[in-house]
N, C-alpha and C. Protein backbone atom coordinates (compact mmCIF):
# COMPACT_ATOMS: atom_id res chain seq x y z
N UNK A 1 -147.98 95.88 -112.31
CA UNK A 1 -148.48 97.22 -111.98
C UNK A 1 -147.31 98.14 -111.72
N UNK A 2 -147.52 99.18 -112.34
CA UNK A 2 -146.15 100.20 -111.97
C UNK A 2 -146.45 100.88 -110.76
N UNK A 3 -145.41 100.63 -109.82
CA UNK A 3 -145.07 101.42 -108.78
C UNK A 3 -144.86 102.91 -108.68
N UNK A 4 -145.93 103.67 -107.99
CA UNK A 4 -145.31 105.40 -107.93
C UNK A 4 -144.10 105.63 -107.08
N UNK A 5 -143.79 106.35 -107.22
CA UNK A 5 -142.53 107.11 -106.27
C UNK A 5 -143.24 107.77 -105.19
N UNK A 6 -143.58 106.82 -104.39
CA UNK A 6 -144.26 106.77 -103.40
C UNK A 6 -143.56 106.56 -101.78
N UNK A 7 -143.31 107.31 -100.82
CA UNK A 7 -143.18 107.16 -99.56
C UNK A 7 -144.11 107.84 -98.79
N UNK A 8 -144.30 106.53 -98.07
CA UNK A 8 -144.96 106.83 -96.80
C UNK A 8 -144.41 106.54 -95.03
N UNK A 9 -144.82 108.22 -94.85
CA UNK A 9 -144.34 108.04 -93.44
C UNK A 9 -144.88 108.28 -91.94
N UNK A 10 -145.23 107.45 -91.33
CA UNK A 10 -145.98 106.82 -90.31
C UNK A 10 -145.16 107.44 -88.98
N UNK A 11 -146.10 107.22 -87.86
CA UNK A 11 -145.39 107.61 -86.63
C UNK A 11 -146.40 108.19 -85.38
N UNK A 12 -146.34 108.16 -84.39
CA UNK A 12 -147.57 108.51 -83.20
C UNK A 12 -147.37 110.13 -83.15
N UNK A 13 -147.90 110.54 -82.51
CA UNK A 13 -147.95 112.47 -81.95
C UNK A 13 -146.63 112.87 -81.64
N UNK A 14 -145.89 113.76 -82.32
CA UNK A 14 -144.94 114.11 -81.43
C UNK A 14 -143.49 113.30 -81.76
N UNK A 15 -143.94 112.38 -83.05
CA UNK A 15 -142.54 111.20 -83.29
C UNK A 15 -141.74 112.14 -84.60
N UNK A 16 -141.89 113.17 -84.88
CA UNK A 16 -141.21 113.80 -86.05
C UNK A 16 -141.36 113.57 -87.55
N UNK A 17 -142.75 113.24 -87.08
CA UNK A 17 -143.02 112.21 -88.91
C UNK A 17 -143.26 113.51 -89.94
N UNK A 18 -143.66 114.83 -89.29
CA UNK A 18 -143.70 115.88 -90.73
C UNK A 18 -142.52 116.29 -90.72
N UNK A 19 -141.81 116.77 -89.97
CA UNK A 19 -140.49 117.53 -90.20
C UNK A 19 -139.82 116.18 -90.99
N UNK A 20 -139.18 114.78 -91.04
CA UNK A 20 -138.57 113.78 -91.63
C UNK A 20 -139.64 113.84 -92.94
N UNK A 21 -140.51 114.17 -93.13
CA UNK A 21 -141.16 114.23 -94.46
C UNK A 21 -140.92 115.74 -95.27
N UNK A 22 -140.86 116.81 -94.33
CA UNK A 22 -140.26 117.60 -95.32
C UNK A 22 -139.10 117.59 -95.05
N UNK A 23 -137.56 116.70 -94.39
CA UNK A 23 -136.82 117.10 -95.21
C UNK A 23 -136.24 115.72 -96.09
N UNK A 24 -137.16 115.00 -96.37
CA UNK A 24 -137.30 113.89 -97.79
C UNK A 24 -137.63 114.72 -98.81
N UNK A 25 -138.63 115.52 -98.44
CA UNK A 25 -139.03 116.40 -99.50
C UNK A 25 -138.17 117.54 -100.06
N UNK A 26 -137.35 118.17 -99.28
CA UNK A 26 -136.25 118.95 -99.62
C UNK A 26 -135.14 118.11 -100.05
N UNK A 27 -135.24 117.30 -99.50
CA UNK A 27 -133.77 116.56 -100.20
C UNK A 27 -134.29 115.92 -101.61
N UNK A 28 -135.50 115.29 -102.04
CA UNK A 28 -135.44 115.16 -103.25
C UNK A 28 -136.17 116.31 -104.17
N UNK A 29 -136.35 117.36 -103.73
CA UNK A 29 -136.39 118.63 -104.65
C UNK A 29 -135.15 119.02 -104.80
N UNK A 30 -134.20 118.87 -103.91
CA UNK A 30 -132.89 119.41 -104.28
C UNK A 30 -132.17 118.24 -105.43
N UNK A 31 -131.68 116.91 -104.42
CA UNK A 31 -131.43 116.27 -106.07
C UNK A 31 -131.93 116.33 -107.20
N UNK A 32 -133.51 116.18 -107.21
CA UNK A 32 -134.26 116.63 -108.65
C UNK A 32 -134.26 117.29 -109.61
N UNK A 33 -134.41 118.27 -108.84
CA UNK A 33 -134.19 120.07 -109.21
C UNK A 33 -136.03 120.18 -109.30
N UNK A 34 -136.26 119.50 -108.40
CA UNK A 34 -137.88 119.84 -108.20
C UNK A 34 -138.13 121.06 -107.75
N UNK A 35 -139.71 121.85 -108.17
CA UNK A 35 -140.27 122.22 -106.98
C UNK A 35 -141.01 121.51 -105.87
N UNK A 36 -141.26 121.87 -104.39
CA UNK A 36 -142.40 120.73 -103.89
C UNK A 36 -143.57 121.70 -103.56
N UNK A 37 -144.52 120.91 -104.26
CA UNK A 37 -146.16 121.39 -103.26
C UNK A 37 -146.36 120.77 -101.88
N UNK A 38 -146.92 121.15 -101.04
CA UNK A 38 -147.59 120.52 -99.91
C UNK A 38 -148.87 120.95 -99.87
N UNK A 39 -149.13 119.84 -99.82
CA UNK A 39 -150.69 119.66 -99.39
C UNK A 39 -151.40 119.34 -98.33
N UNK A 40 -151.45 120.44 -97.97
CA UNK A 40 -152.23 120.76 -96.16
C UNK A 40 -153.81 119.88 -95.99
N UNK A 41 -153.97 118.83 -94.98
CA UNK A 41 -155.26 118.64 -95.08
C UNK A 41 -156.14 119.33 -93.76
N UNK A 42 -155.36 120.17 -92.33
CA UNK A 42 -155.58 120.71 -91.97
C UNK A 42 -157.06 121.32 -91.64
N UNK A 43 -157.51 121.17 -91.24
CA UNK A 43 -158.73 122.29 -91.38
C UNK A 43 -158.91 123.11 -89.75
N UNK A 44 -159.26 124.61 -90.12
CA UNK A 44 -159.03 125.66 -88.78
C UNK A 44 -159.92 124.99 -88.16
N UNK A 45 -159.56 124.48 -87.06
CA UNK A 45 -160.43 123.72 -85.66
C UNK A 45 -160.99 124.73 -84.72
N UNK A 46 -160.55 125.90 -84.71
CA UNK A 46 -161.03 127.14 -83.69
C UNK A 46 -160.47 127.02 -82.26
N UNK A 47 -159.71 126.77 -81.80
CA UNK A 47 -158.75 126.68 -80.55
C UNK A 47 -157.39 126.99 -80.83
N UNK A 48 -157.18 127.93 -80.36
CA UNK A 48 -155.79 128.38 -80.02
C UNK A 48 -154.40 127.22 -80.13
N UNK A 49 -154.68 126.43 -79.59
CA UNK A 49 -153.68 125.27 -79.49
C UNK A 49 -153.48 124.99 -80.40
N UNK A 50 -154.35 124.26 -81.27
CA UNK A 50 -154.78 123.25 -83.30
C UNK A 50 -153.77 124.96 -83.72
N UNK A 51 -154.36 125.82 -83.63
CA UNK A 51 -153.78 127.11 -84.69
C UNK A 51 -152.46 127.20 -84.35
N UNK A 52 -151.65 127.12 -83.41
CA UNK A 52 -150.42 127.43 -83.37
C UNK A 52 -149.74 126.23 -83.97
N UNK A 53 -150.35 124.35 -83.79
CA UNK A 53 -149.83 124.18 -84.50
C UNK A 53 -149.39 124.07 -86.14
N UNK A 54 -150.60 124.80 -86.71
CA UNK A 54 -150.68 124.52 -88.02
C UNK A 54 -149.26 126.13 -88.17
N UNK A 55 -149.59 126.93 -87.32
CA UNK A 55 -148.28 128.06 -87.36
C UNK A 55 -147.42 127.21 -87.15
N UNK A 56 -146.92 126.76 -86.40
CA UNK A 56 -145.35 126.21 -86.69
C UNK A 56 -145.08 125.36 -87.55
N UNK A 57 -145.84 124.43 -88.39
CA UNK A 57 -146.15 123.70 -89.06
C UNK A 57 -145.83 125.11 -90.32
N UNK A 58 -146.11 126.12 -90.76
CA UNK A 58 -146.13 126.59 -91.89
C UNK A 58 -145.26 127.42 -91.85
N UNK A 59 -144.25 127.84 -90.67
CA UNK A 59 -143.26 128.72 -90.32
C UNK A 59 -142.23 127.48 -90.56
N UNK A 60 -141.99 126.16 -90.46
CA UNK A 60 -140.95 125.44 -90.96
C UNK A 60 -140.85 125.26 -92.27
N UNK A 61 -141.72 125.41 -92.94
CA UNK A 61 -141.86 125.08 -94.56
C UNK A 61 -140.65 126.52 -95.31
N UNK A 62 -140.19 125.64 -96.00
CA UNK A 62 -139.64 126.50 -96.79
C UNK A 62 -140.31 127.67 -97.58
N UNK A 63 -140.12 128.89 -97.74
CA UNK A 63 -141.04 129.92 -98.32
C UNK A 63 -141.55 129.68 -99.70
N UNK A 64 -140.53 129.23 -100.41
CA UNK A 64 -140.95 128.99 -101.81
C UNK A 64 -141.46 127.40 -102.27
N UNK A 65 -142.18 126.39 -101.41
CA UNK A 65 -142.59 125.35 -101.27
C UNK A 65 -144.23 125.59 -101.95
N UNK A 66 -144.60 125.48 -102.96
CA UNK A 66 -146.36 125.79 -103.51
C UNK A 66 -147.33 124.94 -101.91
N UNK A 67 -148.48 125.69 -101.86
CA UNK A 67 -149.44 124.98 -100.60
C UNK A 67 -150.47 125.10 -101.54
N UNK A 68 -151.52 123.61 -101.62
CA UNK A 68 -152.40 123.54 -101.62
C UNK A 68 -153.25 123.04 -100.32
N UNK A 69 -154.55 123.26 -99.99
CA UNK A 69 -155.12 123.25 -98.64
C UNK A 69 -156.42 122.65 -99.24
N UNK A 70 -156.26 120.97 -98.50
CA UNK A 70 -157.14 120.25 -99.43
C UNK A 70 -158.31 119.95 -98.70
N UNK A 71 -159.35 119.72 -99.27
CA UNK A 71 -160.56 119.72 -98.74
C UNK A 71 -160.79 118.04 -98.25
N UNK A 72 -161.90 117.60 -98.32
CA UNK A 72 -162.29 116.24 -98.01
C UNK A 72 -161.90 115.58 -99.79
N UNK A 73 -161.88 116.06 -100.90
CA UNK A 73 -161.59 115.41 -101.81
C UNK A 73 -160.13 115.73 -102.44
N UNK A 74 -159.30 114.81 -101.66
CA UNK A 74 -157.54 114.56 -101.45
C UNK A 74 -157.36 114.17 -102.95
N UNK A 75 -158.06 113.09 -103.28
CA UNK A 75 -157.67 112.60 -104.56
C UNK A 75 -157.46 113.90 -105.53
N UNK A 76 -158.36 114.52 -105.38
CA UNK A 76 -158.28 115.56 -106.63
C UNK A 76 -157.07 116.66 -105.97
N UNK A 77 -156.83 116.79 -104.94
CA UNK A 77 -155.96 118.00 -105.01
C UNK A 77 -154.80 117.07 -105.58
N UNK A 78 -154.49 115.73 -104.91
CA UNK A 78 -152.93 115.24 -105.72
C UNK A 78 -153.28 115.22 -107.23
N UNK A 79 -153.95 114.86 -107.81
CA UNK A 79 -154.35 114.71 -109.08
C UNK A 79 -154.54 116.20 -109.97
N UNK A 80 -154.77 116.86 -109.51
CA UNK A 80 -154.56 118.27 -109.87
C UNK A 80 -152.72 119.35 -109.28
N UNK A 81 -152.56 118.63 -108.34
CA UNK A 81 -151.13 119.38 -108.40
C UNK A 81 -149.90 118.22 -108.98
N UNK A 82 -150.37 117.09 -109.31
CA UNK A 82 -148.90 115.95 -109.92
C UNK A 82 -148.84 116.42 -111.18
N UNK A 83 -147.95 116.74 -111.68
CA UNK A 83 -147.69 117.12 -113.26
C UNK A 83 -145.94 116.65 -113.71
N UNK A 84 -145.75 115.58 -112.86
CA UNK A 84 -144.64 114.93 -113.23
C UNK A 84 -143.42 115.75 -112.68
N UNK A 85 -143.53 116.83 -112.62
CA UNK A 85 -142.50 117.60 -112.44
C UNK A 85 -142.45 118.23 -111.04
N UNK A 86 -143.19 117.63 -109.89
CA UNK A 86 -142.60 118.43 -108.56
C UNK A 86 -143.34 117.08 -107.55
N UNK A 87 -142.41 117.70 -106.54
CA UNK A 87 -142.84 116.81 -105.42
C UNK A 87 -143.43 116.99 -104.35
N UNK A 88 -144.63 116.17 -104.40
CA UNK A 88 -146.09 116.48 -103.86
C UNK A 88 -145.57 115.58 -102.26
N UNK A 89 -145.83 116.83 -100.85
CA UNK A 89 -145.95 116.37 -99.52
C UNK A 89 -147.40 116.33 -99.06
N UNK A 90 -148.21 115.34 -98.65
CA UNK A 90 -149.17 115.41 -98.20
C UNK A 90 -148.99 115.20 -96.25
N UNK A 91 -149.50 116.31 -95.92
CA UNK A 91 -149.59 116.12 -94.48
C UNK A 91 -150.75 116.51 -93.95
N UNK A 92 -151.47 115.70 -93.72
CA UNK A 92 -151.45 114.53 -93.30
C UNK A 92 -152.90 113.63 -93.48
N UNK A 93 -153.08 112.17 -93.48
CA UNK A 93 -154.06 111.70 -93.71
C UNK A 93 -155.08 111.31 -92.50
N UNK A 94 -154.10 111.20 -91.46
CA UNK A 94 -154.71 111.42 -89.95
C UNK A 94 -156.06 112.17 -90.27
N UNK A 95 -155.52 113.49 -90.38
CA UNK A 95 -156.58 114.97 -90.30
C UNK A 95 -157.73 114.52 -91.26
N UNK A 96 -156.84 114.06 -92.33
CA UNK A 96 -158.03 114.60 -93.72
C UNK A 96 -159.39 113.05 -93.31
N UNK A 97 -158.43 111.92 -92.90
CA UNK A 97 -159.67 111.10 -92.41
C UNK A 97 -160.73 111.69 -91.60
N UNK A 98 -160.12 112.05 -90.24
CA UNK A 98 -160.86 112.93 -89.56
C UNK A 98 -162.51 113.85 -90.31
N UNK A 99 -161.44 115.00 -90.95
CA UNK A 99 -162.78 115.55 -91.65
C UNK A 99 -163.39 114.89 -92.61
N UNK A 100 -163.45 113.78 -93.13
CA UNK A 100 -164.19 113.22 -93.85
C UNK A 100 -165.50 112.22 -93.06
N UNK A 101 -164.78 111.84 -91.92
CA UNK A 101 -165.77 111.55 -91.21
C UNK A 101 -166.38 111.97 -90.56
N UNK A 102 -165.81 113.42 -89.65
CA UNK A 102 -166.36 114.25 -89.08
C UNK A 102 -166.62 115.50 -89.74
N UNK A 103 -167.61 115.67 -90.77
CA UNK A 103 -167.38 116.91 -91.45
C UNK A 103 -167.63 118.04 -90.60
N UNK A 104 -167.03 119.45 -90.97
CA UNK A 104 -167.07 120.35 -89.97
C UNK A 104 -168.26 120.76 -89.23
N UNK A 105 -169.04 120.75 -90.27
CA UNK A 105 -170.89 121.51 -90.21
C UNK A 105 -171.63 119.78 -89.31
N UNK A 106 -170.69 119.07 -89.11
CA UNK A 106 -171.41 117.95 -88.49
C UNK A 106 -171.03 118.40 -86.73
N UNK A 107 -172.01 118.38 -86.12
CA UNK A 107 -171.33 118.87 -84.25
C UNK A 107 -171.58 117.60 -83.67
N UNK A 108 -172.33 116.66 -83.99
CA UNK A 108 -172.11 115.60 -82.80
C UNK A 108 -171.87 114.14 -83.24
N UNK A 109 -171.43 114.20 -84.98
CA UNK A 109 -170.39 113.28 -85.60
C UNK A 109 -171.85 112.00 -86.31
N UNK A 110 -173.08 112.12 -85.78
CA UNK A 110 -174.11 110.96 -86.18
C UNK A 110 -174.18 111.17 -87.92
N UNK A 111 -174.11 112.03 -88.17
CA UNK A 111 -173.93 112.24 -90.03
C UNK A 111 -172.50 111.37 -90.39
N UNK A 112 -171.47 111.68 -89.74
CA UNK A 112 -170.20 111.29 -90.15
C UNK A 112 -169.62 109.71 -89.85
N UNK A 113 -170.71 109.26 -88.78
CA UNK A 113 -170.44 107.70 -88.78
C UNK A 113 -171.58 106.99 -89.73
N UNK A 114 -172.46 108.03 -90.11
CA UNK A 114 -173.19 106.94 -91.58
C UNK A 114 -172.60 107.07 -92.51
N UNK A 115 -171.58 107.89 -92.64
CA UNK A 115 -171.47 108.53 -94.17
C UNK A 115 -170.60 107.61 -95.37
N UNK A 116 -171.52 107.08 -96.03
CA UNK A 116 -170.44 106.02 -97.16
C UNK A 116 -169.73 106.54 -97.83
N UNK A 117 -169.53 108.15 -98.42
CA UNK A 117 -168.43 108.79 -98.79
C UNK A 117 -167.20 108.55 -98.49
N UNK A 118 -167.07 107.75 -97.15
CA UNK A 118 -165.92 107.91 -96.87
C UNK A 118 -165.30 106.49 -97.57
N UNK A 119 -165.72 105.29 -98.03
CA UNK A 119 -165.21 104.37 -98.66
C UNK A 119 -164.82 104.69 -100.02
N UNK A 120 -165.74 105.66 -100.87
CA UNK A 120 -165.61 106.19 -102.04
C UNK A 120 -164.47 107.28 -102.17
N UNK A 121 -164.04 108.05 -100.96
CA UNK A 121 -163.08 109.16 -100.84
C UNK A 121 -161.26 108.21 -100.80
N UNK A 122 -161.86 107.34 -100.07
CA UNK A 122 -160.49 106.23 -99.92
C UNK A 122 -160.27 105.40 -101.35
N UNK A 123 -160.98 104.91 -101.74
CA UNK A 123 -160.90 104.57 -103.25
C UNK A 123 -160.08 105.59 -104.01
N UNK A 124 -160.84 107.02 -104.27
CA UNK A 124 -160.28 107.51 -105.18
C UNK A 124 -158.66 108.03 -104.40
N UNK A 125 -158.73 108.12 -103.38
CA UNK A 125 -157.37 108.31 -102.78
C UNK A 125 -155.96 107.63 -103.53
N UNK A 126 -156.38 106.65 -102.68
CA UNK A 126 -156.00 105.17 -103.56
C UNK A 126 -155.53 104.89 -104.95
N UNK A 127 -156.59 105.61 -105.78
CA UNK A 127 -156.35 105.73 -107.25
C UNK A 127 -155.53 106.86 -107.53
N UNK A 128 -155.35 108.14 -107.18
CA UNK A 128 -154.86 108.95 -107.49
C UNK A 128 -153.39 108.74 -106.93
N UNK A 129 -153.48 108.27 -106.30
CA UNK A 129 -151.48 107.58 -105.78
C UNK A 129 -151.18 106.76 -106.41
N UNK A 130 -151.90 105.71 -106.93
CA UNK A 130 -151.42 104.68 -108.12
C UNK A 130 -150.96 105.17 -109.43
N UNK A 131 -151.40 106.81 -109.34
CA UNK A 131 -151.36 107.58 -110.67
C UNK A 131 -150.07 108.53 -110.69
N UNK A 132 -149.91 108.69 -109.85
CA UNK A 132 -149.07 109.72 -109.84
C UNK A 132 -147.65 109.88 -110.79
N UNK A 133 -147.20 111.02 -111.13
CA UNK A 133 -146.05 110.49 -111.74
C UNK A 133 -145.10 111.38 -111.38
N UNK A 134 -144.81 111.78 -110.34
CA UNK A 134 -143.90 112.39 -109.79
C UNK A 134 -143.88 112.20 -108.45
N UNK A 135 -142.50 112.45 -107.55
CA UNK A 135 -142.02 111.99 -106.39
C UNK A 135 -143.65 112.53 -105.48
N UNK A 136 -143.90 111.59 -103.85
CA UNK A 136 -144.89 112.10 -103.50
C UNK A 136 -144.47 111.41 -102.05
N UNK A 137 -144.80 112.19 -101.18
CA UNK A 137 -144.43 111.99 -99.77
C UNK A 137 -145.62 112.18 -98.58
N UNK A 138 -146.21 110.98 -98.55
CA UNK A 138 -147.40 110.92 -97.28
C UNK A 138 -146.98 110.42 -96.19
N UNK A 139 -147.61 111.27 -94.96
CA UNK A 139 -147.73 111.23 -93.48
C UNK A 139 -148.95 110.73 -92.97
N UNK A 140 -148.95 110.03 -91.98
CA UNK A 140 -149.77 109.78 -91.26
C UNK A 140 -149.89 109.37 -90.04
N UNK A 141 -150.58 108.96 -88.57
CA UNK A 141 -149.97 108.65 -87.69
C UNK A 141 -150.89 107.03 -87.79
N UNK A 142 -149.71 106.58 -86.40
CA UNK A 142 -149.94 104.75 -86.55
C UNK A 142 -150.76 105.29 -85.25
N UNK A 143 -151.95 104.84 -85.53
CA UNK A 143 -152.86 105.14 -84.30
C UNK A 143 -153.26 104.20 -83.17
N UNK A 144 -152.93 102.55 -84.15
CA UNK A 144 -153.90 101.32 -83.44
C UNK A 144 -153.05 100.67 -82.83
N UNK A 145 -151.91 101.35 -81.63
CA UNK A 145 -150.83 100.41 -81.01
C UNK A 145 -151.65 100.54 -79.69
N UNK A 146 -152.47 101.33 -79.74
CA UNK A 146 -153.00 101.02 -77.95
C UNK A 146 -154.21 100.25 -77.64
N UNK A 147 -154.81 100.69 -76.62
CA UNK A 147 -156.10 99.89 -76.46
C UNK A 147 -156.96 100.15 -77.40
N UNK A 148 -157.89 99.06 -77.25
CA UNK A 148 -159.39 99.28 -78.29
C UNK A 148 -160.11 100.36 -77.71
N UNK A 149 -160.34 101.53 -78.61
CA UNK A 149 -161.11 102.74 -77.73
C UNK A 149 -162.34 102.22 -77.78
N UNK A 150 -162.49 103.49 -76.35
CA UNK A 150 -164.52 103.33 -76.36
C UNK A 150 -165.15 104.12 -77.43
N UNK A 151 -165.90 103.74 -77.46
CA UNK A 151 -167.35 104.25 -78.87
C UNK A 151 -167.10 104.08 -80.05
N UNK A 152 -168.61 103.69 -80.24
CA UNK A 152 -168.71 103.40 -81.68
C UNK A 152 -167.89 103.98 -82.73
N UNK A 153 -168.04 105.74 -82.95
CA UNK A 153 -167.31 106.46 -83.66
C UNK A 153 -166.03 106.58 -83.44
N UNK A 154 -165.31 106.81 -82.31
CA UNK A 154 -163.67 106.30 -82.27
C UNK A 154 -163.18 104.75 -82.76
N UNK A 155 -164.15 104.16 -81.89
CA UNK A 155 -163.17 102.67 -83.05
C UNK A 155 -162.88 102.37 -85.12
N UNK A 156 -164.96 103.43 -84.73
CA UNK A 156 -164.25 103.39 -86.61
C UNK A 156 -163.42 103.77 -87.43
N UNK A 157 -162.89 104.99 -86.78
CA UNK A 157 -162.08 106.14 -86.78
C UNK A 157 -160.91 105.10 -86.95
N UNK A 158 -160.39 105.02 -86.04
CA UNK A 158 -159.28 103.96 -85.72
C UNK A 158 -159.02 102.64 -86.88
N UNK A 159 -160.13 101.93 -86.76
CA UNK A 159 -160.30 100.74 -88.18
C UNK A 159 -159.89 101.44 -89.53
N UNK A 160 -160.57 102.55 -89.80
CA UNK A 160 -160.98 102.94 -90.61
C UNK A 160 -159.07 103.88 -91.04
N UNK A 161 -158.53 104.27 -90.35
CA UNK A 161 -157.30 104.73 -90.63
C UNK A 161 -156.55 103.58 -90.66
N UNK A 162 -156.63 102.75 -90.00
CA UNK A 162 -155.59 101.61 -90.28
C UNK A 162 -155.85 100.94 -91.53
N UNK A 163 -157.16 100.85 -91.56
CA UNK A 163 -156.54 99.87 -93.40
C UNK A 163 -156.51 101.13 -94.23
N UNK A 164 -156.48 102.34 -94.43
CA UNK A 164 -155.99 103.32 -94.82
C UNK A 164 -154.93 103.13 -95.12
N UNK A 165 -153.93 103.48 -93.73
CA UNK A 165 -152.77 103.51 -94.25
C UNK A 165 -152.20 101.64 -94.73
N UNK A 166 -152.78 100.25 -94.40
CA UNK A 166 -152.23 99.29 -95.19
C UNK A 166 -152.12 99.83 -96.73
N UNK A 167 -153.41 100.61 -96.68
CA UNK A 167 -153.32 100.71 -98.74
C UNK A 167 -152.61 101.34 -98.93
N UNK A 168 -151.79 102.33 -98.40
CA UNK A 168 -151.08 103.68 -99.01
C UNK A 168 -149.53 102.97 -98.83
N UNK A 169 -149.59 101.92 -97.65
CA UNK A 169 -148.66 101.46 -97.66
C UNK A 169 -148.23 100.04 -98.78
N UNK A 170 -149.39 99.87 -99.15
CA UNK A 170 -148.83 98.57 -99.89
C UNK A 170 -148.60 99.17 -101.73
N UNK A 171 -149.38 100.71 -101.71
CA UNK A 171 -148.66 101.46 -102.73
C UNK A 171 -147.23 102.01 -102.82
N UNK A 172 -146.46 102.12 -101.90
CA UNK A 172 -145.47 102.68 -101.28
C UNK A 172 -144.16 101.77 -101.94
N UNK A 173 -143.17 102.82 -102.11
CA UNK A 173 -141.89 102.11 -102.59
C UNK A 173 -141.13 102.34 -101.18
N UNK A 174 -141.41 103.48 -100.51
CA UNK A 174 -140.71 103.22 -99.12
C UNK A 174 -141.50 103.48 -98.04
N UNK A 175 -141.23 103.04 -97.31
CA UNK A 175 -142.66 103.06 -95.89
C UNK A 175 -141.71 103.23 -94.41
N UNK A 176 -141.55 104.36 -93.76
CA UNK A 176 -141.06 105.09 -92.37
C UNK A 176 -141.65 104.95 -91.48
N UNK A 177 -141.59 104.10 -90.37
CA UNK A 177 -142.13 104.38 -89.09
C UNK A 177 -140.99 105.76 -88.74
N UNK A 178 -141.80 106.37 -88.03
CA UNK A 178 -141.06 107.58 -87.21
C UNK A 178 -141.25 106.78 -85.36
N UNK A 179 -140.06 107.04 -84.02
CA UNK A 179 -139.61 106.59 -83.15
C UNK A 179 -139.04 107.72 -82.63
N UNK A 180 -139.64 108.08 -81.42
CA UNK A 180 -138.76 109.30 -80.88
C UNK A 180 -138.24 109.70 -81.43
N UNK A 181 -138.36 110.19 -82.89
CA UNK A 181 -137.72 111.31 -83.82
C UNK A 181 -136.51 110.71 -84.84
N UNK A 182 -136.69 108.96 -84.77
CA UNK A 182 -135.86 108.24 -85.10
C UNK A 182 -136.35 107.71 -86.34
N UNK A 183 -135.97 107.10 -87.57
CA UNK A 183 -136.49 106.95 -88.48
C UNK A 183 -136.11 105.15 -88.94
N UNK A 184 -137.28 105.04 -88.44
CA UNK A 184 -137.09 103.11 -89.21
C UNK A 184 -137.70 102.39 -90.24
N UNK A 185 -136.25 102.13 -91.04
CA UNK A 185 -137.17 101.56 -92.33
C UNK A 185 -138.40 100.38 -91.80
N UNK A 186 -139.66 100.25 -93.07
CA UNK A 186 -140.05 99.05 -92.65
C UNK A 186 -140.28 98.26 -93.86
N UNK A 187 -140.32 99.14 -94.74
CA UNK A 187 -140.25 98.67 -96.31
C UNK A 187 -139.57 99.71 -97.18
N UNK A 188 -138.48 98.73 -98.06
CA UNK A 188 -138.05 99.78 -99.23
C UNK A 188 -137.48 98.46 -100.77
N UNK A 189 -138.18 99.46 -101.46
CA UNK A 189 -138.34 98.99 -102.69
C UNK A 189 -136.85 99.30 -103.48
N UNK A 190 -135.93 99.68 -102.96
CA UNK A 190 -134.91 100.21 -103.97
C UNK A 190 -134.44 101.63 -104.06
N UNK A 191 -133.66 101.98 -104.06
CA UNK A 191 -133.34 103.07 -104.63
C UNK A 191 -133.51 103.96 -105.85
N UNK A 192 -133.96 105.61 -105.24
CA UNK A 192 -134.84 106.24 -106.44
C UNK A 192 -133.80 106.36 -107.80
């Protein structure tokens, strides 16, 4: 099976895992002579706090960096912005799990813990990173180092991102834990 040019980079709240992903991403648009897209999975939460960070989050990005702002179907925005020729940042899969299980128009989440979409959304995820043919740089956070949470819908949440990221990781030619802003390999396939 051919391997994408695939890194993934992992890390808790606050460990520097987007800023070390965009500047992987600047550094191989610059060797390249790429452009990079990022692909925001974001969605406006309505609190002051979530909004400032998606502002500083879009005030670090380089100006001339393309944004796509992806909905619950991720597969298709990478699959629609890979064209071999630029390098696709996805930040982050945390979020985009999130709204897939919690869709917005859902308020007390009982739609979003039945919802089998979300095995079918991870599939094509999945597939569209196996596809790719240009450099591509995913974030996400390592969520399952603490206790087993309470409720039903947080633990799935939790399950449900961890074998997430096993798959994205066992697609991966390089795989980053982020550490107090520290960067540790945990897998690397070689040099690009």
């Amino acid at each position: 099976m051919r391997h994408p040019d695939l890194t993934f980079v992992l890390g808790g709240a606050r460990s520097g895992k987007s800023r070390h992903a965009e500047q992987l991403a600047q550094t191989q648009a610059s060797r390249l002579g790429l452009p990079v897209t990022y692909i925001a999975t974001a969605r406006d939460a309505g609190d002051a706090e979530f909004a400032a960070r998606i502002a500083h989050h879009r005030a670090r990005r380089p100006a001339q960096w393309g944004l796509v702002e992806a909905g619950a179907d991720l597969a298709e925005a990478i699959a629609g912005t890979d064209d071999g020729r630029t390098c696709i940042l996805v930040d982050c899969l945390t979020l985009w799990l999130a709204n897939v299980i919690c869709p917005a128009n859902d308020e007390d989440g009982r739609e979003g813990l039945q919802n089998d979409d979300c095995a079918a959304r991870m599939d094509a995820l999945e597939t569209a990173l196996s596809r790719v043919r240009g450099p591509v740089i995913v974030v996400s956070n390592e969520i399952g180092m603490g206790v087993v949470p309470m409720g039903a819908m947080t633990r799935r949440y939790v399950d449900e991102l961890g074998r997430l990221n096993q798959r994205v990781a066992a697609l991966a030619r390089e795989v980053t834990l982020m550490v107090a802003g520290l960067p540790m390999t945990v897998k690397s396939e070689g040099t690009r």
